[in-house]
Protein backbone atom coordinates (compact mmCIF):
# COMPACT_ATOMS: atom_id res chain seq x y z
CA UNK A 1 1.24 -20.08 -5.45
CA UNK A 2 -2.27 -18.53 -5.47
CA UNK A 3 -2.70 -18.34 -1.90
CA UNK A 4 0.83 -17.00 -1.66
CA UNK A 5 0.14 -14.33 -3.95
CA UNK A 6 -3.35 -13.18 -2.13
CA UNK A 7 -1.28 -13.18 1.16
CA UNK A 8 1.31 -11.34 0.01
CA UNK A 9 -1.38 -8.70 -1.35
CA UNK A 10 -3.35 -8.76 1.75
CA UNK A 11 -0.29 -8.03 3.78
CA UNK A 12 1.14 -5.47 1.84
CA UNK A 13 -2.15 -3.51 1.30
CA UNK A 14 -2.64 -4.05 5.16
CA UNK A 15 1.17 -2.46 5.83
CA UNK A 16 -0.02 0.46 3.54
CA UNK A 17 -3.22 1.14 5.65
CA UNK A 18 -0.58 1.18 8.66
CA UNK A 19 1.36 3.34 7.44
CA UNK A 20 -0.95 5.98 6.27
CA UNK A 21 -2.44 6.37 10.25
CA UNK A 22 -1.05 9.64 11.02
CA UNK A 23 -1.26 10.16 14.82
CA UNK A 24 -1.21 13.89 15.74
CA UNK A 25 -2.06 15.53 18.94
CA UNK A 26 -3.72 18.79 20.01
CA UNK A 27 -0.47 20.07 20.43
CA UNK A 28 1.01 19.80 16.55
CA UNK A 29 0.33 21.85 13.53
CA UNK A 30 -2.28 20.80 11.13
CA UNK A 31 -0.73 19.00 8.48
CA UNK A 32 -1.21 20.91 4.99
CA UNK A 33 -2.39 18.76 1.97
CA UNK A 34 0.03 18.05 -0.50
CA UNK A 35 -0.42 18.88 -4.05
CA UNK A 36 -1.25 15.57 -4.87
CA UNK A 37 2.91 14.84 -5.89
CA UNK A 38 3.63 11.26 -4.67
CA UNK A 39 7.21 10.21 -3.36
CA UNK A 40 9.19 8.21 -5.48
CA UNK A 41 8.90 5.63 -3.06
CA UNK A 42 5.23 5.21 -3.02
CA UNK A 43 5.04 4.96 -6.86
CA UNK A 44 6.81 1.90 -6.35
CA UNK A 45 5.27 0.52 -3.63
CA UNK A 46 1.66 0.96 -5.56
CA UNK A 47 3.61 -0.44 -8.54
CA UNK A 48 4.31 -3.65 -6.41
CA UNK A 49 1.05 -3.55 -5.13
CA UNK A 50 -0.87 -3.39 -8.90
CA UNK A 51 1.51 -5.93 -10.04
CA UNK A 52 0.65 -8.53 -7.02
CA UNK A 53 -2.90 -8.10 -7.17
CA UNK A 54 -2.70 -8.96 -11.37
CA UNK A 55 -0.60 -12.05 -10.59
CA UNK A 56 -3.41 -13.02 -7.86
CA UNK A 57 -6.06 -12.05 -10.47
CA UNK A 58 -4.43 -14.49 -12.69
CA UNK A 59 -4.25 -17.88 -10.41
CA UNK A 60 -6.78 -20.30 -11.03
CA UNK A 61 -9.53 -20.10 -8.41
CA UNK A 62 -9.31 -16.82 -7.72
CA UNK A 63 -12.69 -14.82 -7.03
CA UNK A 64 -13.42 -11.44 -8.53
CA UNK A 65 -14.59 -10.49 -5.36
CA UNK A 66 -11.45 -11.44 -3.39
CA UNK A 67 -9.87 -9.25 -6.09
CA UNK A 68 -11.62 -6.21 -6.61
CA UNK A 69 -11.53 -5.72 -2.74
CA UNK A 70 -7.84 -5.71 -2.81
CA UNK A 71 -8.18 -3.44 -5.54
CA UNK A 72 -10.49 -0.97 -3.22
CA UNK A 73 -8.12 -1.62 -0.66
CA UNK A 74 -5.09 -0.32 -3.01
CA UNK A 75 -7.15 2.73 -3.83
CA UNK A 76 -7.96 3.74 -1.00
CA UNK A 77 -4.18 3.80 0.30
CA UNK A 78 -3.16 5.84 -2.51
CA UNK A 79 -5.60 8.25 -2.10
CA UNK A 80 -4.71 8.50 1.62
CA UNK A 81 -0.97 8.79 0.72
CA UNK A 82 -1.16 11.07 -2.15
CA UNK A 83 -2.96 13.54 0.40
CA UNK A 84 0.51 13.72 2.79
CA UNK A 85 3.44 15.80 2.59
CA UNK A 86 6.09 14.58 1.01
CA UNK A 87 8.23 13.50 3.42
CA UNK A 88 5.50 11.66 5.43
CA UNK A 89 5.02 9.84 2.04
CA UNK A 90 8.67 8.92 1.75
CA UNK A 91 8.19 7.37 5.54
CA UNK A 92 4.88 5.75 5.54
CA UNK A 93 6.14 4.07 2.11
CA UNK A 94 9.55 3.10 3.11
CA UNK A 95 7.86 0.76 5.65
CA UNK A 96 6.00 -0.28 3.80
CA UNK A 97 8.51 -1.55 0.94
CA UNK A 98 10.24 -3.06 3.88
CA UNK A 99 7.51 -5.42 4.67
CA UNK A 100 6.99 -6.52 0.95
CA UNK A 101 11.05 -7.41 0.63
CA UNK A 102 10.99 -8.93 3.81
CA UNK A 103 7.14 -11.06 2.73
CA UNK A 104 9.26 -11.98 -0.13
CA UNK A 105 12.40 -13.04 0.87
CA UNK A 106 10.23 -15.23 2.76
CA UNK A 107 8.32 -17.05 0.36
């Protein structure tokens, strides 16, 4: 169960660090900052996320460090996301609630 739970946290922190990589080219507009709103969507995908990384926290064997970096990891995505527009949000965390259904449906 343990190792289930870190892979499913690696994974899904890994499909939020996807999903935040906006490509842009010379050719398109700068993209604006948001006003730090986040879509519905990403609440609950950082929701999921927080709640997977507790239940790893929790499995015997665990280590801190393996946790707190998955924590950093977490962070780091939501500060990346919260900085979008909204509708890149609602994208970027759309695929990424795919992957976690799908990692779960799995396991």
């Amino acid at each position: 169960m343990k190792k289930i739970l870190i892979l499913l946290s690696t994974v899904l922190l890994a499909k939020i660090a996807l999903a935040t990589e906006v490509k842009t080219s010379s050719l398109s507009m700068a993209k604006v900052a948001s006003s730090n709103q986040l879509a519905q969507q990403c609440q609950k995908l950082f929701n999921e996320g927080d709640k997977l990384i507790a239940e790893a926290a929790k499995q015997p064997g665990t280590h801190t460090a393996q946790v707190k970096k998955l924590k950093e990891k977490l962070s780091s995505s939501k500060q990346q996301i919260v900085k979008m527009d909204i509708p890149t949000q609602q994208k970027s965390c759309d695929k990424g609630l795919v992957a976690l259904n799908s990692i779960k449906q799995r396991y």
